[in-house]
C-alpha atoms as a PDB file:
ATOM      1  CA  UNK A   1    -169.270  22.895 178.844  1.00  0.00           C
ATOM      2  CA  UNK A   2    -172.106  25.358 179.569  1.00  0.00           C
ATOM      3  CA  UNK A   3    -170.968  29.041 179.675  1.00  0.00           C
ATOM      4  CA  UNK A   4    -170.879  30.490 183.414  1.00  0.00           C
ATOM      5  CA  UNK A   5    -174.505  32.308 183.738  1.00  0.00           C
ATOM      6  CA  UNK A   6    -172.357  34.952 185.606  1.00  0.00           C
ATOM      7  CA  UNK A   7    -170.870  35.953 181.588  1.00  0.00           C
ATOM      8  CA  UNK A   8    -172.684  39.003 180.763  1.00  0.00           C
ATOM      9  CA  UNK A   9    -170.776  40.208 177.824  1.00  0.00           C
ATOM     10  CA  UNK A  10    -170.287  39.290 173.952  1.00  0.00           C
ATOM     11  CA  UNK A  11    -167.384  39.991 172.387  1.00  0.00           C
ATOM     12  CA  UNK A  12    -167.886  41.869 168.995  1.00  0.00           C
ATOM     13  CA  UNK A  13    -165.722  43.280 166.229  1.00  0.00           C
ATOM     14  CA  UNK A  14    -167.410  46.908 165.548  1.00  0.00           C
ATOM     15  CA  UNK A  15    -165.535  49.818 163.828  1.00  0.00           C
ATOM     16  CA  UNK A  16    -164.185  52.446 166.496  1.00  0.00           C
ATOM     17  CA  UNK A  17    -166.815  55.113 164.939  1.00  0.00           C
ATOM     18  CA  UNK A  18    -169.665  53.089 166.483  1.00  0.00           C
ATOM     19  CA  UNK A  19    -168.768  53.616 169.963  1.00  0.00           C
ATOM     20  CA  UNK A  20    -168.242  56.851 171.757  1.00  0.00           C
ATOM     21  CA  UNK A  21    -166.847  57.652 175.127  1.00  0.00           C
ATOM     22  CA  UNK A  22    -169.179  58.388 178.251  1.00  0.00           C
ATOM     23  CA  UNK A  23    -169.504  62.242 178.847  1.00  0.00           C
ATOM     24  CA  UNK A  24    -169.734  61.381 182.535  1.00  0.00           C
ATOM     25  CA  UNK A  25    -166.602  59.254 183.171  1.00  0.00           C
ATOM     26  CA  UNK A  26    -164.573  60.144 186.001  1.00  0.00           C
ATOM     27  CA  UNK A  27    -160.969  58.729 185.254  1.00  0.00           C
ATOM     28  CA  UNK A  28    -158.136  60.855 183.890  1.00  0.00           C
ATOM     29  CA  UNK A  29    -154.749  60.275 182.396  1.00  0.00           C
ATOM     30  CA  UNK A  30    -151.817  62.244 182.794  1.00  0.00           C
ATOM     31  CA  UNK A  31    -149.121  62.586 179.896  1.00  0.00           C
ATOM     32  CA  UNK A  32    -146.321  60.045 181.798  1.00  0.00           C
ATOM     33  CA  UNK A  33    -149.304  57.635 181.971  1.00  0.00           C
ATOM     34  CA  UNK A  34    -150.352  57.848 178.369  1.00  0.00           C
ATOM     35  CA  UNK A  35    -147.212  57.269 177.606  1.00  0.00           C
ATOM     36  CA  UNK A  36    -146.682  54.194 179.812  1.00  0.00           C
ATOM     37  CA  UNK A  37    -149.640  52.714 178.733  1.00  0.00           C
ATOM     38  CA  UNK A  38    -148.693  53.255 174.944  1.00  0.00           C
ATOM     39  CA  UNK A  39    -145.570  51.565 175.636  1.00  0.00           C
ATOM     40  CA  UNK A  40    -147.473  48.567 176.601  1.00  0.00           C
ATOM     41  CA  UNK A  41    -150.003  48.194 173.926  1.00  0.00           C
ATOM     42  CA  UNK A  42    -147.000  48.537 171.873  1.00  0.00           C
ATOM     43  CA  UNK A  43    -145.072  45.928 173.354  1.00  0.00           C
ATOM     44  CA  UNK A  44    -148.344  43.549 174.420  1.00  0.00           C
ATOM     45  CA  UNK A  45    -151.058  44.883 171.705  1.00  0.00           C
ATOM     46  CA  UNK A  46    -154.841  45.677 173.099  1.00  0.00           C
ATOM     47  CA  UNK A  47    -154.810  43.035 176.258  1.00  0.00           C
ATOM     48  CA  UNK A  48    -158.464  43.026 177.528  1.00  0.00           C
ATOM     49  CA  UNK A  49    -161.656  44.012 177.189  1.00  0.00           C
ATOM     50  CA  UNK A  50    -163.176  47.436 176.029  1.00  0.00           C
ATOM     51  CA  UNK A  51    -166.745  47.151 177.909  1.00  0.00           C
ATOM     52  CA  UNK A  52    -169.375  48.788 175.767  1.00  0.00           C
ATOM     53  CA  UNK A  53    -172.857  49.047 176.564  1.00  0.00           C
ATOM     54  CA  UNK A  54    -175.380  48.819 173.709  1.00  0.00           C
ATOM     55  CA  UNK A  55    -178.752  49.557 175.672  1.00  0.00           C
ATOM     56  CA  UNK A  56    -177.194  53.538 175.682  1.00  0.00           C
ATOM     57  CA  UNK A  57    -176.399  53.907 172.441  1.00  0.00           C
ATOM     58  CA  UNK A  58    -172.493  51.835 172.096  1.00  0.00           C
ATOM     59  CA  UNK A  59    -171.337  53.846 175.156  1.00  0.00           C
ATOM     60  CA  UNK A  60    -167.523  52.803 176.431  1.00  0.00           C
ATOM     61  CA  UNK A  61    -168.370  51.730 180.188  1.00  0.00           C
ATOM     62  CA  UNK A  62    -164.183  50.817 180.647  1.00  0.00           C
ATOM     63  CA  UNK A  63    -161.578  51.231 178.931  1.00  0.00           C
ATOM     64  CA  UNK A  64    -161.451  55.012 178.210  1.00  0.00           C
ATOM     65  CA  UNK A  65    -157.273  55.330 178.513  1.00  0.00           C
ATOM     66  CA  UNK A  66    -156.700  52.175 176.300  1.00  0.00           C
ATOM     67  CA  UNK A  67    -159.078  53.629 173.935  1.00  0.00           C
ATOM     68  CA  UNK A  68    -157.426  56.907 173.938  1.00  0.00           C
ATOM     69  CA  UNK A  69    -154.177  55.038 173.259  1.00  0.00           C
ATOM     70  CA  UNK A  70    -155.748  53.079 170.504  1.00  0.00           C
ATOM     71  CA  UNK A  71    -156.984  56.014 168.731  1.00  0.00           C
ATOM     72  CA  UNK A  72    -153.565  57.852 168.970  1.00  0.00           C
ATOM     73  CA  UNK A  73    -151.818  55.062 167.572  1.00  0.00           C
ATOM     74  CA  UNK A  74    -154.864  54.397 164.363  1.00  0.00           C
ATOM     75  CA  UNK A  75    -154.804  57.992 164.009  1.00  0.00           C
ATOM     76  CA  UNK A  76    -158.379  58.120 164.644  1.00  0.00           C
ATOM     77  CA  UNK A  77    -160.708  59.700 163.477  1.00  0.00           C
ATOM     78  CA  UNK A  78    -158.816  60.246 160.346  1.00  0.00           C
ATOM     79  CA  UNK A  79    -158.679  56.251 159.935  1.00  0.00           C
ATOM     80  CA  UNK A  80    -161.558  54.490 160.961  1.00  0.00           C
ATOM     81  CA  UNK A  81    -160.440  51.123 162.468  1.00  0.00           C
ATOM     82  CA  UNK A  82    -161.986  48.241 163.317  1.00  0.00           C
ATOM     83  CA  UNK A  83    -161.910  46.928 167.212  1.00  0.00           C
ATOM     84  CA  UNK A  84    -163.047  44.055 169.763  1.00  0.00           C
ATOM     85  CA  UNK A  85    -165.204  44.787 172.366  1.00  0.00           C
ATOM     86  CA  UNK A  86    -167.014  43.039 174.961  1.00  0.00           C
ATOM     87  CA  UNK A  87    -170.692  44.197 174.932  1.00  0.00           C
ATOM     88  CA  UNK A  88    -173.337  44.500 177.261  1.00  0.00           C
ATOM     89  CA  UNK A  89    -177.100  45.636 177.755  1.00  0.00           C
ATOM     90  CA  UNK A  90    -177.884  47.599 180.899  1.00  0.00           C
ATOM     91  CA  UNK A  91    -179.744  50.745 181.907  1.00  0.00           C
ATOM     92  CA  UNK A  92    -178.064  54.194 182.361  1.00  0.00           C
ATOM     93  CA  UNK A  93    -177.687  53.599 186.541  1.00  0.00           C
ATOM     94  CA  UNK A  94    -176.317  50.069 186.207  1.00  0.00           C
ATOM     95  CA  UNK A  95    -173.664  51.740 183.341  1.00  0.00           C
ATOM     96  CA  UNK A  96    -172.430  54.302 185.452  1.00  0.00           C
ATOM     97  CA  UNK A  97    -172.056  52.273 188.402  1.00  0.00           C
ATOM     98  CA  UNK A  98    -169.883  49.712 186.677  1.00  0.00           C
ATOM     99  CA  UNK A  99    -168.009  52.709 184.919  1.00  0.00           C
ATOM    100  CA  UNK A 100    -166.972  53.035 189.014  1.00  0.00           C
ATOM    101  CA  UNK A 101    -166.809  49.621 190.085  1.00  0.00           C
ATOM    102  CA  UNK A 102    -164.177  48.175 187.080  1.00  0.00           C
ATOM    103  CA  UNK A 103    -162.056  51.263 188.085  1.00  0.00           C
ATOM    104  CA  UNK A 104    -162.173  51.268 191.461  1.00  0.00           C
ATOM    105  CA  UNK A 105    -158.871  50.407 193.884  1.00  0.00           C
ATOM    106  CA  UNK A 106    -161.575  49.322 196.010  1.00  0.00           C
ATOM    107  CA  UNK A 107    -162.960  46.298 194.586  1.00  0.00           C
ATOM    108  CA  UNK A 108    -158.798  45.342 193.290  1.00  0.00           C
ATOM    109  CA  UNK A 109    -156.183  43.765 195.689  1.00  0.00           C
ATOM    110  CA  UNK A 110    -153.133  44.863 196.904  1.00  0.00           C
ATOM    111  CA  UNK A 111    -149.297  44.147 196.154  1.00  0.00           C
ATOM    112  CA  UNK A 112    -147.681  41.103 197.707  1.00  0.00           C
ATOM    113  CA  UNK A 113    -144.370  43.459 197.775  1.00  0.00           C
ATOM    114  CA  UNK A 114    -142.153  40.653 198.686  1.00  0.00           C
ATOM    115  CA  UNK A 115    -143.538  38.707 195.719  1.00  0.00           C
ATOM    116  CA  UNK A 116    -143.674  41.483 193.473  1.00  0.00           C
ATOM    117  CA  UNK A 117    -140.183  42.487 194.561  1.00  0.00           C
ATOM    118  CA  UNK A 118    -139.134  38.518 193.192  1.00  0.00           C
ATOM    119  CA  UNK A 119    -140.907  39.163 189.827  1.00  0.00           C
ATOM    120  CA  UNK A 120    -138.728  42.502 189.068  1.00  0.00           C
ATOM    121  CA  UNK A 121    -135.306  40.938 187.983  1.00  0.00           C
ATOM    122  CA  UNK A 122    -137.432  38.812 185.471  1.00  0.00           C
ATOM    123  CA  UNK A 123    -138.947  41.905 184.015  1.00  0.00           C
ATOM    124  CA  UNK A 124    -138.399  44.651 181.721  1.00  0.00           C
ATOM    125  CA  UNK A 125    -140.116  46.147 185.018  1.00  0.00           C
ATOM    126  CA  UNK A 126    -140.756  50.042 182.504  1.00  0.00           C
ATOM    127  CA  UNK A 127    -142.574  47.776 180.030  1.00  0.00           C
ATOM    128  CA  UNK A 128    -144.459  46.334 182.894  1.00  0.00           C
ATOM    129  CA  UNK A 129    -145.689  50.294 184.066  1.00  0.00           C
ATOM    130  CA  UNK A 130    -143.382  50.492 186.847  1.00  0.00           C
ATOM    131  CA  UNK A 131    -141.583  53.605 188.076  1.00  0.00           C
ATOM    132  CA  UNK A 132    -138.169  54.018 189.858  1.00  0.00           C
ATOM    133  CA  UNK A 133    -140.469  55.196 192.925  1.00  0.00           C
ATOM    134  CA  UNK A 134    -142.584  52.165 192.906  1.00  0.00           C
ATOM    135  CA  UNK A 135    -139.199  50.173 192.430  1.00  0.00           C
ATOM    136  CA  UNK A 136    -137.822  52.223 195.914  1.00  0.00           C
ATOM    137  CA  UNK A 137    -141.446  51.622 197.613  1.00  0.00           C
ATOM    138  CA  UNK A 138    -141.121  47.735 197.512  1.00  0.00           C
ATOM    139  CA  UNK A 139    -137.378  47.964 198.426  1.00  0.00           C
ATOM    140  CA  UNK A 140    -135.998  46.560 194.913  1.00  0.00           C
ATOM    141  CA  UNK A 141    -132.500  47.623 194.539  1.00  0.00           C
ATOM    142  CA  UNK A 142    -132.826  46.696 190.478  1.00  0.00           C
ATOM    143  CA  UNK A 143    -129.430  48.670 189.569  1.00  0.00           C
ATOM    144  CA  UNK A 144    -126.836  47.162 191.800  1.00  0.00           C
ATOM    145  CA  UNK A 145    -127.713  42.990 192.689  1.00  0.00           C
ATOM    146  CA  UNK A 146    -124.290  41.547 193.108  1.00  0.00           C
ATOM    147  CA  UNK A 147    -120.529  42.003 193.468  1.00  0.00           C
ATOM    148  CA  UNK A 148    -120.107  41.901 189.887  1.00  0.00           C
ATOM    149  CA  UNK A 149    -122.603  44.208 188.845  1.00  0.00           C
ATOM    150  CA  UNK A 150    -120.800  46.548 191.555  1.00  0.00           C
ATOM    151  CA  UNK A 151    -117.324  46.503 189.517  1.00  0.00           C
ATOM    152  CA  UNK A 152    -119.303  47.148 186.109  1.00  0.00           C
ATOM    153  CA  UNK A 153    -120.832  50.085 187.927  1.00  0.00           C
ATOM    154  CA  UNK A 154    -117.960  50.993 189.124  1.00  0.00           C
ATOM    155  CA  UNK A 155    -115.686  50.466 186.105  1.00  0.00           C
ATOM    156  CA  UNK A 156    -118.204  52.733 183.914  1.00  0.00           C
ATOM    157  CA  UNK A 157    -118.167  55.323 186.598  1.00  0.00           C
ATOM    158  CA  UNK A 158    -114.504  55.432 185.846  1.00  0.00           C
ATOM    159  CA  UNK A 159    -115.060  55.550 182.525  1.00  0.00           C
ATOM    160  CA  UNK A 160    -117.362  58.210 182.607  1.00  0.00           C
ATOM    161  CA  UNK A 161    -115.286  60.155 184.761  1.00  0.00           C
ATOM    162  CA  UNK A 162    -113.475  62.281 182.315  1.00  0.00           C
ATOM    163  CA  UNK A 163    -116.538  62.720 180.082  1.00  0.00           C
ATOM    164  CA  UNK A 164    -118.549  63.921 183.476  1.00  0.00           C
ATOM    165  CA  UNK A 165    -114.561  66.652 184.329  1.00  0.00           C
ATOM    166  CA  UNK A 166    -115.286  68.234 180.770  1.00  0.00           C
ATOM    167  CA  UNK A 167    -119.054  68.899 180.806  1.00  0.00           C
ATOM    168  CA  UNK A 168    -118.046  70.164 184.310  1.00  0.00           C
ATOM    169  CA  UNK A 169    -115.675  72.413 182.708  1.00  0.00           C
ATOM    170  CA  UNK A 170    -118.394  73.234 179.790  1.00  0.00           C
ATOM    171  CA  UNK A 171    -120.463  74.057 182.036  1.00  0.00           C
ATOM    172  CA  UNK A 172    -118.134  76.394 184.209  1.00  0.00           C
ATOM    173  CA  UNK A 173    -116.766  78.290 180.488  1.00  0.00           C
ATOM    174  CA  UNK A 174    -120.386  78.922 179.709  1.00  0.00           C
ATOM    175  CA  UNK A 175    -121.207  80.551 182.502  1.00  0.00           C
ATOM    176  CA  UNK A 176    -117.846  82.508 182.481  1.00  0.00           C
ATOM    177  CA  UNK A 177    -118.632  83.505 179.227  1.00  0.00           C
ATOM    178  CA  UNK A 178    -122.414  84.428 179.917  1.00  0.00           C
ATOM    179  CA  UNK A 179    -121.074  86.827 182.910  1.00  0.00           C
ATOM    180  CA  UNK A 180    -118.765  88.241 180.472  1.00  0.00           C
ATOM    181  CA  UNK A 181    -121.691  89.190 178.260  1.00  0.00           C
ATOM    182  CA  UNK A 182    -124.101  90.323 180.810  1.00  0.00           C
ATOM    183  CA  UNK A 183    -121.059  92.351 182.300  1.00  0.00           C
ATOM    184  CA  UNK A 184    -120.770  93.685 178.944  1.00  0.00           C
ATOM    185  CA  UNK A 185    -124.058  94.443 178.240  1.00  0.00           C
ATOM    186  CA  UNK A 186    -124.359  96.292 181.445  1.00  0.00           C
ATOM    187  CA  UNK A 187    -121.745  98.723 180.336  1.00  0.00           C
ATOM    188  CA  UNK A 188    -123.172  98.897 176.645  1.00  0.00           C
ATOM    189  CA  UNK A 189    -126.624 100.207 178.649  1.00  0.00           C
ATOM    190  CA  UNK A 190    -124.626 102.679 180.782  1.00  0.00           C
ATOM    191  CA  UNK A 191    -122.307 104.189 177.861  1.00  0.00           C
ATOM    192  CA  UNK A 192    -125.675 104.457 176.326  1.00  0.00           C
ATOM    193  CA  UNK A 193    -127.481 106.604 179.389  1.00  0.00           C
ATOM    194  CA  UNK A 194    -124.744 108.431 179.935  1.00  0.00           C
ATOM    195  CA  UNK A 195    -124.790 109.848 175.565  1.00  0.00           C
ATOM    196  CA  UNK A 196    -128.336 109.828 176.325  1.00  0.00           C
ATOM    197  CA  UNK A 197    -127.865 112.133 179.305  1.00  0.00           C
ATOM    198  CA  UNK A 198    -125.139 114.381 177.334  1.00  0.00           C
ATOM    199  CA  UNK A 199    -127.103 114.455 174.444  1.00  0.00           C
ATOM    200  CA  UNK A 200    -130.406 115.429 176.994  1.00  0.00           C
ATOM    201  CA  UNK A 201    -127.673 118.818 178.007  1.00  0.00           C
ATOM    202  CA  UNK A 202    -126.925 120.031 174.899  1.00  0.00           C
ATOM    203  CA  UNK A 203    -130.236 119.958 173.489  1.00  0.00           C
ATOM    204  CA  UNK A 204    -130.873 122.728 176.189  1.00  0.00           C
ATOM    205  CA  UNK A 205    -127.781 125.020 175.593  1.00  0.00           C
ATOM    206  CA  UNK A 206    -129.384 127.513 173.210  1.00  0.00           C
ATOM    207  CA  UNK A 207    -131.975 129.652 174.187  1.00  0.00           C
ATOM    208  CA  UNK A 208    -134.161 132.022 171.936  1.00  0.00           C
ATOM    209  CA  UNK A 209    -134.563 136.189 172.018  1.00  0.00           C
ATOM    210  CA  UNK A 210    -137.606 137.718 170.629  1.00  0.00           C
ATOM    211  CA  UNK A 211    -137.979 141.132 170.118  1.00  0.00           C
ATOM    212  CA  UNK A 212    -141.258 143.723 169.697  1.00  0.00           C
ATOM    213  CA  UNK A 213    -139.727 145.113 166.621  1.00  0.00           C
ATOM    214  CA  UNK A 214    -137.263 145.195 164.306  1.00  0.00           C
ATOM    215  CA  UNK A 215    -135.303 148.069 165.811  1.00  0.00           C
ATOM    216  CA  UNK A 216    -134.948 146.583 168.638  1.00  0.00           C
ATOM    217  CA  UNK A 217    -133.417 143.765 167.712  1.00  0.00           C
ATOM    218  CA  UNK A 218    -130.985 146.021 165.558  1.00  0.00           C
ATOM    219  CA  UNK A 219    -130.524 147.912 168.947  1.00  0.00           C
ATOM    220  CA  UNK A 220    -128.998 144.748 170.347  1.00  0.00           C
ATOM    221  CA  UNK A 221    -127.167 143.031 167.881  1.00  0.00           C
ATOM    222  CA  UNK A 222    -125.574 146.941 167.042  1.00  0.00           C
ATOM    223  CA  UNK A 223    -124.827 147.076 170.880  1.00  0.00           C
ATOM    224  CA  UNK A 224    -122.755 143.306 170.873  1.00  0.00           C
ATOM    225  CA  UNK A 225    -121.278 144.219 167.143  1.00  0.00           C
ATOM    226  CA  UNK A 226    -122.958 142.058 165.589  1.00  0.00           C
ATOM    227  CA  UNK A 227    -124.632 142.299 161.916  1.00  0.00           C
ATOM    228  CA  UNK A 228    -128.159 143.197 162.085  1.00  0.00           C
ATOM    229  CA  UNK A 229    -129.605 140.987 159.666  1.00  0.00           C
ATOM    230  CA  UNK A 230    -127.889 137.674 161.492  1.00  0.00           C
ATOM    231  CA  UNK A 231    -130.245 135.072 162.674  1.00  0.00           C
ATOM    232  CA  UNK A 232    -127.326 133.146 164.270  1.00  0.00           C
ATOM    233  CA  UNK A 233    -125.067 134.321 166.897  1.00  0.00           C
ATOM    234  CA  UNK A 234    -122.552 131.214 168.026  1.00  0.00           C
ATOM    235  CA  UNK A 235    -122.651 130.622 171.817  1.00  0.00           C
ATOM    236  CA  UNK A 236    -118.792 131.056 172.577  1.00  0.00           C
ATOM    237  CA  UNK A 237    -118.507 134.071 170.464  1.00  0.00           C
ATOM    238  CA  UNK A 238    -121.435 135.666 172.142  1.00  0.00           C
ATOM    239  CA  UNK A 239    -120.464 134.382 175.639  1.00  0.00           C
ATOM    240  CA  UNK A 240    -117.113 136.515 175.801  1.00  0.00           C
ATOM    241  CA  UNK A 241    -118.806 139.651 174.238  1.00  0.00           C
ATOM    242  CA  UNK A 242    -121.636 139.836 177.104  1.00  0.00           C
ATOM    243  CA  UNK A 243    -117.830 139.377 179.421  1.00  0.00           C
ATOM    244  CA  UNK A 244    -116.668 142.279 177.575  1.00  0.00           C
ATOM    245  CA  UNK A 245    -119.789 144.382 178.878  1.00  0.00           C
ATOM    246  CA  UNK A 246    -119.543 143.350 181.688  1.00  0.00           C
END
């Protein structure tokens, strides 16, 4: 049977350090999506083509996140690895607008969410890139389907109970236990303003006399009976001879 004339592509075996992403391309992956699409290659292996166009120098049209994903798991470019690709020869304009087109929700249909709905107890429906919030959108209830799985739910809730009481109570001892610190810390900072505070006052109970000469200061320690020569006069002791003058 003749080949469709509608095939545009070859499919090659090159090694990944022959091809090189497009500077230009628009599509981004977020962490949760790398990581559902690395679950699938995983589970499925490389399913579908990586469109490379050989007219621009080997430049990946599609298949940027797989690619990504590939080179993660080869631990690339450390380890060159060899890869299928389907390969095509157009100019620059024609790349980019496929790079758009074989993206695009546009030019995709839509999901039959009755049908899809169907598929889901069939499924490993994570495996399959589905989220709980795509699972709620098409109105799959995927946890609780019959009577029966109603008692098992039911029966490990019970189970689970006392587990769930102690990490309550955990929980409510930690948090006793970090008030009790922060309460303690809280007077460990204000028994240590308050010495700082003391400590602030008696740094400023002295104070210093300077005299012209030396007689005068003989004058004056002579007048409080004190010994000329001292350099040191204690506050208390000095404190009830200036009384006595008085």
């Amino acid at each position: 049977m003749e080949l469709s004339k509608y095939i545009k592509s070859q499919s090659v075996e090159v090694d990944r350090s022959q091809i090189h992403f497009a500077s230009y391309n628009p599509r981004t992956l977020s962490e949760n999506e790398k990581k559902t699409l690395k679950r699938g290659i995983k589970k499925f292996g490389l399913v579908g083509g990586i469109v490379v166009n050989k007219r621009t120098g080997m430049t990946v049209v599609s298949g940027h996140q797989r690619l990504t994903v590939m080179d993660e798991l080869n631990k690339f470019p450390e380890n060159d690895y060899a890869i299928r690709i389907d390969l095509i020869d157009v100019d620059e304009k024609q790349e980019k607008e496929l790079n758009i087109l074989m993206n695009n929700p546009n030019a995709q249909g839509k999901w039959d969410y009755d049908a899809l709905a169907s598929l889901v107890p069939d499924i490993d429906w994570k495996d399959a890139g589905l989220t709980d919030v795509d699972l709620n959108l098409i109105g799959c209830d995927y946890l609780l389907k019959t009577e029966e799985e109603n008692s098992i739910a039911d029966a490990l809730d019970d189970m689970m109970s006392p587990v769930t009481e102690q990490k309550e109570a955990d929980k409510a001892a930690k948090q006793l236990e970090r008030a009790e610190k922060v309460a303690h810390m809280k007077e460990v900072k204000q028994q240590v303003k308050e010495n700082a505070q003391k400590t602030a006052e008696d740094m400023d109970a002295y104070v210093m006399l300077s005299f012209d000469t030396y007689e005068a200061k003989a004058a004056f320690m002579k007048r409080f009976g004190y010994e000329r020569e001292m350099k040191f006069i204690k506050g208390e002791v000095f404190s009830d001879q200036v009384e006595r003058v008085d």
